[in-house]
N, C-alpha and C. Protein backbone atom coordinates (compact mmCIF):
# COMPACT_ATOMS: atom_id res chain seq x y z
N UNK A 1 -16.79 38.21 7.26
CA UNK A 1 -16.95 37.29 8.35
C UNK A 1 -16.26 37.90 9.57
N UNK A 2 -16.60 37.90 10.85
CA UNK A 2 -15.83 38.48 12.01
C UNK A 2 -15.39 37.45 12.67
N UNK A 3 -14.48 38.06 13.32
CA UNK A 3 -13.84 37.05 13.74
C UNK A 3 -13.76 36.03 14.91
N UNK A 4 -15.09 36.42 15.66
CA UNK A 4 -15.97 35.49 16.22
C UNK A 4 -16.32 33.99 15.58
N UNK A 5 -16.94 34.61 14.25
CA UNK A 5 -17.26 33.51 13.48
C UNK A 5 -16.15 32.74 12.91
N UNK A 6 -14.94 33.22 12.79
CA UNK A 6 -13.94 32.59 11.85
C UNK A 6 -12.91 31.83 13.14
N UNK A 7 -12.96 32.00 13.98
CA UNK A 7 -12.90 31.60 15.38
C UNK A 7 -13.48 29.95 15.48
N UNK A 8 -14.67 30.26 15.69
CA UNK A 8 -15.52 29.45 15.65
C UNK A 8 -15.58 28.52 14.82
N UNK A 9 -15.26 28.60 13.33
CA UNK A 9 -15.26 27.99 12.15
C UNK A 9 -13.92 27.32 12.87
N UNK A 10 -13.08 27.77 12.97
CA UNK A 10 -11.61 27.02 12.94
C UNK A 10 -11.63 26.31 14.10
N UNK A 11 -12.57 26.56 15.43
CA UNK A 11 -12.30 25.36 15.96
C UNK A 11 -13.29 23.97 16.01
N UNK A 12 -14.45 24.27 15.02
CA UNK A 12 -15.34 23.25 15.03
C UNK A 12 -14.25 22.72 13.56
N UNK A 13 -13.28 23.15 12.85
CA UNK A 13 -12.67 22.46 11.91
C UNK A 13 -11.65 21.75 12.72
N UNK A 14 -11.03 21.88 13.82
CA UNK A 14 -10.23 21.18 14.60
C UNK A 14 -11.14 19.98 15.32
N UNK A 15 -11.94 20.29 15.57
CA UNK A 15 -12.79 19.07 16.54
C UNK A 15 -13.25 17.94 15.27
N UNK A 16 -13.75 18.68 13.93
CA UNK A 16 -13.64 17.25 13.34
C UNK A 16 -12.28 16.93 12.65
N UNK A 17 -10.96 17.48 12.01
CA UNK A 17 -10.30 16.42 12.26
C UNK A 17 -9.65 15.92 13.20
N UNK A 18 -9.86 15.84 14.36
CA UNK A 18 -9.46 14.93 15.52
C UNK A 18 -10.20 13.99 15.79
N UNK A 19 -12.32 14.01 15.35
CA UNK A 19 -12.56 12.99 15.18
C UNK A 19 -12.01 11.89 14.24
N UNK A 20 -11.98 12.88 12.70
CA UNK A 20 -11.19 12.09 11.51
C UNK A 20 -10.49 11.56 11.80
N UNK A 21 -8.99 11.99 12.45
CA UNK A 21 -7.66 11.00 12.58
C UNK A 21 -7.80 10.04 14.10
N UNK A 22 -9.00 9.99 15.08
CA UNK A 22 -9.29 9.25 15.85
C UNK A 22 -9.84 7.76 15.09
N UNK A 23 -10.40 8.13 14.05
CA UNK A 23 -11.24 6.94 13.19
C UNK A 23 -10.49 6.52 12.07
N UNK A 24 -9.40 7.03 12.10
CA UNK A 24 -8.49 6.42 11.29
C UNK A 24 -7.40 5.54 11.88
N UNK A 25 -7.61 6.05 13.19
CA UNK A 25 -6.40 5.12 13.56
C UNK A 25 -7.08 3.73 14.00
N UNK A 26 -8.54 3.72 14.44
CA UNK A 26 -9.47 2.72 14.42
C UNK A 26 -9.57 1.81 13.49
N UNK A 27 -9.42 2.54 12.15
CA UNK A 27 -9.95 1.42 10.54
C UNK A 27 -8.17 0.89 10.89
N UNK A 28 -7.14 1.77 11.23
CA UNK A 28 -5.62 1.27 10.53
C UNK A 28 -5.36 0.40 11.78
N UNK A 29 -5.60 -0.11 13.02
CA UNK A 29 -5.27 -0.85 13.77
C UNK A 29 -6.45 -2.26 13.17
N UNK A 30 -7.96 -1.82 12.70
CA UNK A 30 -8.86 -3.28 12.60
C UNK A 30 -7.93 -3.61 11.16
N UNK A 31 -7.35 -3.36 9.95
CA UNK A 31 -7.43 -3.56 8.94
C UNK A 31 -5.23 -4.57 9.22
N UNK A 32 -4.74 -3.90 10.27
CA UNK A 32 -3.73 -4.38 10.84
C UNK A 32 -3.65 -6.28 10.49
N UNK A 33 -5.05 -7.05 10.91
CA UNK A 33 -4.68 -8.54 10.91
C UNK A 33 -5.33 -9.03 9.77
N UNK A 34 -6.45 -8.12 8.88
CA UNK A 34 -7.31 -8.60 7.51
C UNK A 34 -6.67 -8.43 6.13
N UNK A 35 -7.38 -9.24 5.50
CA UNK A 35 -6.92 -9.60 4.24
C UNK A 35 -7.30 -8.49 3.53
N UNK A 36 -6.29 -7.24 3.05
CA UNK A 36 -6.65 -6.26 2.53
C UNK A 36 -7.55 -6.31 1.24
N UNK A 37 -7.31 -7.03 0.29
CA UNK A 37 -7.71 -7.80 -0.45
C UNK A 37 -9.16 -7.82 -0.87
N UNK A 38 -9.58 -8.85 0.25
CA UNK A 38 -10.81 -9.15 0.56
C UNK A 38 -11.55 -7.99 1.14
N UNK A 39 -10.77 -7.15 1.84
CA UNK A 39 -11.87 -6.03 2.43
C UNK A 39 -12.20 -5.05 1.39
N UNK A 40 -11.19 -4.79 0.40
CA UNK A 40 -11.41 -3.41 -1.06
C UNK A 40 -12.40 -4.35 -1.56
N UNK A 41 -12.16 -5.92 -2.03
CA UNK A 41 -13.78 -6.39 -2.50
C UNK A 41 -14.68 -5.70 -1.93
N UNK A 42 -14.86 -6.36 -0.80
CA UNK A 42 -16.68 -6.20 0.24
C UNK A 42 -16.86 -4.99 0.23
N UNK A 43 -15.94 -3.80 0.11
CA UNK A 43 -16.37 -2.85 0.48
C UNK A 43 -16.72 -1.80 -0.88
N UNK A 44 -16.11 -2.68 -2.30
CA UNK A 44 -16.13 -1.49 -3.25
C UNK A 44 -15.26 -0.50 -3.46
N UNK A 45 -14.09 -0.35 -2.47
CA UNK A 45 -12.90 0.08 -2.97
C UNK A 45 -11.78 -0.63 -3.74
N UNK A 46 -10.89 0.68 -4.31
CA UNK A 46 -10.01 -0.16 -4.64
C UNK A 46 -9.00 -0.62 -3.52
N UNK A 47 -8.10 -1.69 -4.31
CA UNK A 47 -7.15 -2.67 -2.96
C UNK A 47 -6.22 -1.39 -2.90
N UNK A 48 -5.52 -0.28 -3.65
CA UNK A 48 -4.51 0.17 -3.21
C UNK A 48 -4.94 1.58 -2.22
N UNK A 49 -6.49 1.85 -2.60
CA UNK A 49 -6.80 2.82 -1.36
C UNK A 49 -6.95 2.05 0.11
N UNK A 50 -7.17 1.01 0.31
CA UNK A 50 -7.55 0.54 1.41
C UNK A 50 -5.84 -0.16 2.10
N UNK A 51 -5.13 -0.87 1.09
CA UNK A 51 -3.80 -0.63 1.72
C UNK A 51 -3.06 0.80 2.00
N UNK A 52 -3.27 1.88 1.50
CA UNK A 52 -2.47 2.82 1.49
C UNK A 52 -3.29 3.52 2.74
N UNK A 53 -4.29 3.23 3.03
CA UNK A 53 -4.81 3.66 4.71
C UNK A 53 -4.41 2.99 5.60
N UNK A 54 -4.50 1.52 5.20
CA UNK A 54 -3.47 0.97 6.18
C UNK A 54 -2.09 0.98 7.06
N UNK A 55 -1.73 1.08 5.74
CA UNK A 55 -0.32 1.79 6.03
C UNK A 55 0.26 3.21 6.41
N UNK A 56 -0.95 3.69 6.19
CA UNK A 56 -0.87 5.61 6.71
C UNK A 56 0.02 5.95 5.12
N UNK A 57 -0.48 5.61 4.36
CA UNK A 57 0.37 6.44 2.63
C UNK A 57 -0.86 7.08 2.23
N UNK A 58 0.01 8.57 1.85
CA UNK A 58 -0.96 9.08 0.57
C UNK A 58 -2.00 9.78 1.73
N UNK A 59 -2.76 10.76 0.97
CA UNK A 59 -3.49 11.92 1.83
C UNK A 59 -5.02 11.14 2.35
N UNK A 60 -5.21 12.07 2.82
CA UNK A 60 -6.63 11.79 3.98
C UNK A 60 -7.57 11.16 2.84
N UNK A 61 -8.17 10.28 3.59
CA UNK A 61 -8.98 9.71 2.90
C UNK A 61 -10.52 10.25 2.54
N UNK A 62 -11.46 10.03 1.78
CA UNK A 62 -12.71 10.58 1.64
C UNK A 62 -13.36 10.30 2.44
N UNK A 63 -14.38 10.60 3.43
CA UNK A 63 -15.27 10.85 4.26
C UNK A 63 -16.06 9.43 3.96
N UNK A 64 -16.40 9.46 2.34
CA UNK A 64 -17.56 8.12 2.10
C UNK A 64 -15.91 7.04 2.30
N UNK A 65 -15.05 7.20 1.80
CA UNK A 65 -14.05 5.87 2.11
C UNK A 65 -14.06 5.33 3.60
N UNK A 66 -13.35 6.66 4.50
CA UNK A 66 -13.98 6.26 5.75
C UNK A 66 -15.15 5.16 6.24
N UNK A 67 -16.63 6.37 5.99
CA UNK A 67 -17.67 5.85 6.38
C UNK A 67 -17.85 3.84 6.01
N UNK A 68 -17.32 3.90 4.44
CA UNK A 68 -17.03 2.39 4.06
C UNK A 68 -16.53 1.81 5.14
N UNK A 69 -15.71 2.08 5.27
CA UNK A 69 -14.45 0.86 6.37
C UNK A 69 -15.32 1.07 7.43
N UNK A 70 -15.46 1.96 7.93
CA UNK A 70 -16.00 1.79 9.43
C UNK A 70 -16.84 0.76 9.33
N UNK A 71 -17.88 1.39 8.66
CA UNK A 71 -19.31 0.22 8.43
C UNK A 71 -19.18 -1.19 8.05
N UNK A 72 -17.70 -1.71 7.23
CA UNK A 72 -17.63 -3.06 7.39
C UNK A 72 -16.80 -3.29 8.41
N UNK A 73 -16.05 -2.54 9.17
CA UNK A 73 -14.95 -3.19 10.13
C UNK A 73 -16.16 -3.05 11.70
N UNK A 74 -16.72 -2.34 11.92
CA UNK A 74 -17.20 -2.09 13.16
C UNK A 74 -18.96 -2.51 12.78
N UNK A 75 -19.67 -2.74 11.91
CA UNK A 75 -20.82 -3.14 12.23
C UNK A 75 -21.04 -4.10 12.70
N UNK A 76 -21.98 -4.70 13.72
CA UNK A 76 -22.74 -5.59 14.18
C UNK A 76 -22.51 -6.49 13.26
N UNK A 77 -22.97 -6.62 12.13
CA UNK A 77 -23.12 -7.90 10.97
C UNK A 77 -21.54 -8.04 10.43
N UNK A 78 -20.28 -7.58 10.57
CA UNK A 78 -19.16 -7.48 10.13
C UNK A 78 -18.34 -8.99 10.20
C-alpha cells in the first residue's frame, strides 16, 4: 500500500470516528431524561448496553447498536 493510500485510509478513518463520537454524544444526551429500561425493550437491546452508553462505560458501541438508538431516539414516529 503507498502511502498516499494509507494517508488517505487514516484520514477517512478519522472523519468517521468523529462522526461516531458526534452520534454518541446525541443518543447519551436523548437517553439523559428516558427510562433506560423501556428503551433496551423497544429497541432489542440489552438494559446494561444501553445504560453503559449512557453513561459513557465500557468500549464503543456496535455500529447496528448505534444505528438502533438513533432510529428510536431521533425518528419521526419516536
Amino acid at each position: 500500500m503507498s502511502q498516499n493510500t494509507a494517508g488517505t485510509i487514516r484520514e477517512a478513518e478519522a472523519v468517521l470516528q468523529k462522526a461516531i463520537d458526534g452520534e454518541l454524544v446525541r443518543i447519551r444526551e436523548a437517553l439523559s431524561d428516558r427510562n433506560l429500561a423501556k428503551v433496551a425493550q423497544t429497541t432489542g437491546l440489552h438494559e446494561n448496553t444501553v445504560r453503559n452508553i449512557a453513561k459513557n462505560r465500557g468500549g464503543v458501541p456496535t455500529t447496528e447498536t448505534i444505528e438502533k438508538l438513533s432510529q428510536y431516539l431521533f425518528s419521526q414516529n419516536a
